[in-house]
PDB file of N, CA and C in Angstrom:
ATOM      1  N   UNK A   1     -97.313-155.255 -72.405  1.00  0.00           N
ATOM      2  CA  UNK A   1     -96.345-155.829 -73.347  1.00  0.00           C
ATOM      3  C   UNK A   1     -96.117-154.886 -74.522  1.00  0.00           C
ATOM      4  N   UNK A   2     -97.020-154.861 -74.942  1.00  0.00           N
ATOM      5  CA  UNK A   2     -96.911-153.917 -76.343  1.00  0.00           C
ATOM      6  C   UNK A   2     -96.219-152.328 -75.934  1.00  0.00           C
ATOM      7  N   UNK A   3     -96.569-151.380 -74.530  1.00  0.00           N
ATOM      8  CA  UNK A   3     -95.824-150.845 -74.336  1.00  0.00           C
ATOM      9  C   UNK A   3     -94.663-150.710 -74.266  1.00  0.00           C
ATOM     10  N   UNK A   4     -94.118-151.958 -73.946  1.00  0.00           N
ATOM     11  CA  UNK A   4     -92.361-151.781 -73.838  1.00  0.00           C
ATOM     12  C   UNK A   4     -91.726-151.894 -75.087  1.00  0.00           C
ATOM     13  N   UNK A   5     -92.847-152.609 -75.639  1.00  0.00           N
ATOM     14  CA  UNK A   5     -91.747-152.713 -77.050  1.00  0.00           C
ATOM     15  C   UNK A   5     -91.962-151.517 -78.008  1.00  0.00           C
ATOM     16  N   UNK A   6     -93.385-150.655 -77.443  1.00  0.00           N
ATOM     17  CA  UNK A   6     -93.018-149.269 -78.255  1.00  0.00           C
ATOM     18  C   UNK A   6     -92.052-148.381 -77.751  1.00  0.00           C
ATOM     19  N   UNK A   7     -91.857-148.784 -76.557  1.00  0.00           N
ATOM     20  CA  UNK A   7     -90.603-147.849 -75.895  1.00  0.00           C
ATOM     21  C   UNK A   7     -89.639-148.176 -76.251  1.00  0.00           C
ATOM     22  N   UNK A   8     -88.923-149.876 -76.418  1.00  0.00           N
ATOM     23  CA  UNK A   8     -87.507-150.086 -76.625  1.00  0.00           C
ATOM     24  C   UNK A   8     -87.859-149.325 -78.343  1.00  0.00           C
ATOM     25  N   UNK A   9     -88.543-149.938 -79.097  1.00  0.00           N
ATOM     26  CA  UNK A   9     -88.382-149.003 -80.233  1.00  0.00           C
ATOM     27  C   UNK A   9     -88.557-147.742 -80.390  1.00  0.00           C
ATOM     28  N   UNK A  10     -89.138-146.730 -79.894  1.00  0.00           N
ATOM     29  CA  UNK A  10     -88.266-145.680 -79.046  1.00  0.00           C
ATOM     30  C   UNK A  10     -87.712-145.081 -79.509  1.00  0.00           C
ATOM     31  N   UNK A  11     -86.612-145.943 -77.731  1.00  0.00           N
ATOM     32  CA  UNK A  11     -85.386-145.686 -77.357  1.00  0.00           C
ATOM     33  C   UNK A  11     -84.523-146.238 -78.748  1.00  0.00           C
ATOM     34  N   UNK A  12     -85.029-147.083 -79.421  1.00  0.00           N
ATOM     35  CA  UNK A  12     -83.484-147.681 -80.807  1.00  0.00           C
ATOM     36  C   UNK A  12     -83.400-146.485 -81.169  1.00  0.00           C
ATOM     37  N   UNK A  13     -85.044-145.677 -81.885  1.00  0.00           N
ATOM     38  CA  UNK A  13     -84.568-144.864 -83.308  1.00  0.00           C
ATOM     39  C   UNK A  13     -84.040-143.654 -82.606  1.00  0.00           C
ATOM     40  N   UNK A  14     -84.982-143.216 -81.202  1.00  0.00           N
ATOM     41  CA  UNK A  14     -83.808-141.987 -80.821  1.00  0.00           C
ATOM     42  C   UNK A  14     -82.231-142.112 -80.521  1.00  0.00           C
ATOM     43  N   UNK A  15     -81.947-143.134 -79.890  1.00  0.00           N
ATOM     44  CA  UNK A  15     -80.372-143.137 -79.897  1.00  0.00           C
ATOM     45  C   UNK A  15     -79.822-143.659 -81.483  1.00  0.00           C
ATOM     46  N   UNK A  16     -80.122-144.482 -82.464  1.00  0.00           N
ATOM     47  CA  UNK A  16     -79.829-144.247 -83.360  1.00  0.00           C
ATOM     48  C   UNK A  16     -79.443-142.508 -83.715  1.00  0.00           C
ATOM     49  N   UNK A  17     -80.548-142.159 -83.957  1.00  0.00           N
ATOM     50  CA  UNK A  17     -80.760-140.778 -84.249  1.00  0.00           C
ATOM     51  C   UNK A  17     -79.720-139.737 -84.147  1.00  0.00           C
ATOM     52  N   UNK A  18     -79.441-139.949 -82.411  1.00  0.00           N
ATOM     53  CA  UNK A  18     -78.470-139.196 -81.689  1.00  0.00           C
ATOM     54  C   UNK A  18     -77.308-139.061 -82.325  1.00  0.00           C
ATOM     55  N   UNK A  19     -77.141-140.567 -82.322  1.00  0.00           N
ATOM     56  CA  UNK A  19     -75.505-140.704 -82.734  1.00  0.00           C
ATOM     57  C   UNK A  19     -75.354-140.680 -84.249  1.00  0.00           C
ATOM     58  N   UNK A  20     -76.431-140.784 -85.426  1.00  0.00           N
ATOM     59  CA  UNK A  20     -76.097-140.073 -86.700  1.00  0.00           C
ATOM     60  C   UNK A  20     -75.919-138.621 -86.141  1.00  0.00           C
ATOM     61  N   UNK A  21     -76.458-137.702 -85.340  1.00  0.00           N
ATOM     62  CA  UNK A  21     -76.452-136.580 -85.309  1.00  0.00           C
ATOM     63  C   UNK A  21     -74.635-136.436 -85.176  1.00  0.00           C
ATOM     64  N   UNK A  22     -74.849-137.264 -83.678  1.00  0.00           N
ATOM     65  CA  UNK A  22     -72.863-136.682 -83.388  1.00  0.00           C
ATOM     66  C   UNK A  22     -71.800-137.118 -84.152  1.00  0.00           C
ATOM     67  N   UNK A  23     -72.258-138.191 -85.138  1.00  0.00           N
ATOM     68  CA  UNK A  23     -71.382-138.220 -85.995  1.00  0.00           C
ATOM     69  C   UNK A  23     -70.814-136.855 -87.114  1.00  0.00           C
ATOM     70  N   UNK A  24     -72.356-136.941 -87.512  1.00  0.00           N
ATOM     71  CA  UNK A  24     -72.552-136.051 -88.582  1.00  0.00           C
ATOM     72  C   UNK A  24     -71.862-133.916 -87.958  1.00  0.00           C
ATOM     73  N   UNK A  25     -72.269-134.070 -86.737  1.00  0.00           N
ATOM     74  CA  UNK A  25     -71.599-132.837 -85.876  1.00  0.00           C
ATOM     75  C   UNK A  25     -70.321-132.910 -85.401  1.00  0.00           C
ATOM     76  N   UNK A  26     -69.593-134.186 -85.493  1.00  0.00           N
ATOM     77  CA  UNK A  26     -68.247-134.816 -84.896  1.00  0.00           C
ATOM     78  C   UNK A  26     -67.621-133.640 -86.214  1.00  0.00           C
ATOM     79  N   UNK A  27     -67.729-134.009 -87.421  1.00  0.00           N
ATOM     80  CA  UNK A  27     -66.559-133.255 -88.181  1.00  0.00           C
ATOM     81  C   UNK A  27     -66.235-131.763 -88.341  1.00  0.00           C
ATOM     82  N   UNK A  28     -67.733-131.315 -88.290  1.00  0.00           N
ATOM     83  CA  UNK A  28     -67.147-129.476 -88.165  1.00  0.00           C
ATOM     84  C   UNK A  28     -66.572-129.067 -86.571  1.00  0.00           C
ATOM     85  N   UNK A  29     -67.214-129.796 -85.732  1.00  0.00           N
ATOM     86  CA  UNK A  29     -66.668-129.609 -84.051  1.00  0.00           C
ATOM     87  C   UNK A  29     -64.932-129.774 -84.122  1.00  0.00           C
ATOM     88  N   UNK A  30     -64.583-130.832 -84.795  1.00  0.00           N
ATOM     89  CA  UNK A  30     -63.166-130.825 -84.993  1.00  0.00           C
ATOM     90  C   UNK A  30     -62.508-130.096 -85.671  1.00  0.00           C
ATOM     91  N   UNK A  31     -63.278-129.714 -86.519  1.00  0.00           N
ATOM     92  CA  UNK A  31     -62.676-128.651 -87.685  1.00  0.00           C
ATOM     93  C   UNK A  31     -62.570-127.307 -87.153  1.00  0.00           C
ATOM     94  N   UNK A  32     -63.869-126.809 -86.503  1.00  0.00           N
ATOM     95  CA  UNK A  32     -63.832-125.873 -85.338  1.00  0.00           C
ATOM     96  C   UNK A  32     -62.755-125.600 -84.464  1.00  0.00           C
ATOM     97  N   UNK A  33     -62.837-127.101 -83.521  1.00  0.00           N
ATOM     98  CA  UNK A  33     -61.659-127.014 -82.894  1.00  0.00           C
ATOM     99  C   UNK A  33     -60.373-127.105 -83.025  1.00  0.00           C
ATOM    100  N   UNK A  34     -59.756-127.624 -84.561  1.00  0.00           N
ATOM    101  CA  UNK A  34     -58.640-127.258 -84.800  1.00  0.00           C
ATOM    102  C   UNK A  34     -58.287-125.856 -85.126  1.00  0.00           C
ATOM    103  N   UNK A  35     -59.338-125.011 -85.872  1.00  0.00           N
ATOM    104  CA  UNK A  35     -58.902-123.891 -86.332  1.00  0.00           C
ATOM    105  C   UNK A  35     -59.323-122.621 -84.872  1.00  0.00           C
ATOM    106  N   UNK A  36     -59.365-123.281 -83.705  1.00  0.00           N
ATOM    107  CA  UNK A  36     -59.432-122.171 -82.516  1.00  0.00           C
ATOM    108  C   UNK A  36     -57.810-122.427 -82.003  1.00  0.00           C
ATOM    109  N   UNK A  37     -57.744-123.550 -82.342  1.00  0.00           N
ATOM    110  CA  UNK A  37     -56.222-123.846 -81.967  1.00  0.00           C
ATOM    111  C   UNK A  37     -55.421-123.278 -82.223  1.00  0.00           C
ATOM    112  N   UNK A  38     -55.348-123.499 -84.187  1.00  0.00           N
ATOM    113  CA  UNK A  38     -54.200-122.765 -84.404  1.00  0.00           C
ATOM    114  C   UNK A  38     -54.557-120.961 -84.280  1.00  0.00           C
ATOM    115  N   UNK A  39     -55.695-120.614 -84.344  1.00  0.00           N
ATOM    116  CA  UNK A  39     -55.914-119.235 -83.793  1.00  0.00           C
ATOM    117  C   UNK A  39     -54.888-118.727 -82.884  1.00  0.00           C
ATOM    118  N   UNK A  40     -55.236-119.874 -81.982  1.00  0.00           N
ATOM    119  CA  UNK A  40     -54.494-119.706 -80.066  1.00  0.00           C
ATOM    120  C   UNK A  40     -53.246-119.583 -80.800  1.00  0.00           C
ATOM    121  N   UNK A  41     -52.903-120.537 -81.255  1.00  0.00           N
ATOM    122  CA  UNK A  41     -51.427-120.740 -81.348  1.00  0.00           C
ATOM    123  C   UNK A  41     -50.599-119.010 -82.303  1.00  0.00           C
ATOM    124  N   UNK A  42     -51.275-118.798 -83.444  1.00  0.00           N
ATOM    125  CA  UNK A  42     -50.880-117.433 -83.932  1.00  0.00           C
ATOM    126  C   UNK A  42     -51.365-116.590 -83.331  1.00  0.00           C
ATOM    127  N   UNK A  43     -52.296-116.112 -82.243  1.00  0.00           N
ATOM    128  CA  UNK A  43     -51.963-115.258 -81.701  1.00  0.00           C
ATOM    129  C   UNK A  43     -51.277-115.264 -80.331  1.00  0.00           C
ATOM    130  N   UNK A  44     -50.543-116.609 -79.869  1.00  0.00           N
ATOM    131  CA  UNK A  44     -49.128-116.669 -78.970  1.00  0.00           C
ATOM    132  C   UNK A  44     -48.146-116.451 -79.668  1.00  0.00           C
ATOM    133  N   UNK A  45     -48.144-116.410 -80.941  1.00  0.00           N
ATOM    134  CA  UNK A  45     -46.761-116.575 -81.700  1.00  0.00           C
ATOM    135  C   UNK A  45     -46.713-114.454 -81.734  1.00  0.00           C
ATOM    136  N   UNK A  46     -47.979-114.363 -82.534  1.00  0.00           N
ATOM    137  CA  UNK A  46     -47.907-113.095 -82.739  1.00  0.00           C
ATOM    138  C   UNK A  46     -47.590-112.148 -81.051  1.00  0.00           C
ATOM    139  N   UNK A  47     -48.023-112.625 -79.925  1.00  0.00           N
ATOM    140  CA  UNK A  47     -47.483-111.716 -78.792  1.00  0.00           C
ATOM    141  C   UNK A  47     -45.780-112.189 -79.006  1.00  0.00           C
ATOM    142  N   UNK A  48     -45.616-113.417 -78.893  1.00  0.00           N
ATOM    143  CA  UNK A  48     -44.425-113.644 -78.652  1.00  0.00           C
ATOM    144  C   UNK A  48     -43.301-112.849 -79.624  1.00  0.00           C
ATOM    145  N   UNK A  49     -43.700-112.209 -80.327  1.00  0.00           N
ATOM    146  CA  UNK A  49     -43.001-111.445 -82.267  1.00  0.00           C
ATOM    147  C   UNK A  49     -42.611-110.292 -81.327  1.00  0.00           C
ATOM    148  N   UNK A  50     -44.376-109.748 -81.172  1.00  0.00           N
ATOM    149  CA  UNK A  50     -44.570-108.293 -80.423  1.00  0.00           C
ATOM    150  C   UNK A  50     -43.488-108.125 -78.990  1.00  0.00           C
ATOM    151  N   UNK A  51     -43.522-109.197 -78.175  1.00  0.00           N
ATOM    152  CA  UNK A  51     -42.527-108.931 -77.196  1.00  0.00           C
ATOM    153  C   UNK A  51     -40.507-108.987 -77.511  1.00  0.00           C
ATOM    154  N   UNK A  52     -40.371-109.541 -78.678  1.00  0.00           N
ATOM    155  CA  UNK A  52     -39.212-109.771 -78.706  1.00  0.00           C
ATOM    156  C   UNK A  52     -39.336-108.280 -79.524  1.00  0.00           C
ATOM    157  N   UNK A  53     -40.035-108.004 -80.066  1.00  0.00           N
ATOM    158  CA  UNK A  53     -39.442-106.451 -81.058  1.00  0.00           C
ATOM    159  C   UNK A  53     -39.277-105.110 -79.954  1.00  0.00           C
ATOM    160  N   UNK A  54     -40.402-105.817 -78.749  1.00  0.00           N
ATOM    161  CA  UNK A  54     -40.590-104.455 -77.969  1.00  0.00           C
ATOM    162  C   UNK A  54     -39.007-104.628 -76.840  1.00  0.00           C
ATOM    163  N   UNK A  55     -38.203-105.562 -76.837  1.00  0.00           N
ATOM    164  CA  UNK A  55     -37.185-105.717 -76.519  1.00  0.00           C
ATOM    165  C   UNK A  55     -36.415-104.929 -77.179  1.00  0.00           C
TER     166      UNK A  55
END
């Protein structure tokens, strides 16, 4: 008996845990991933410059 309930308590504080983590990692991951974006995106714009000049 007493085992399981050291396990479900545990399992609370590590998944607690987890998900403060991915919260707390949710905002630079997005921030990250917006600014690879617009990366992508200026350097399609910048080939796309380079090909119309090399026209």
């Amino acid at each position: 008996m007493r085992a399981t309930v050291y396990g479900g308590l545990f399992f609370y504080v590590h998944y607690s845990t987890m998900m403060a983590c991915a919260q707390v990692l949710q905002r630079p991951l997005a921030l990250l991933r917006q600014r690879l974006a617009q990366e992508m995106a200026g350097q399609h714009r910048h080939q796309l410059a380079v090909l119309i000049v090399a026209r």
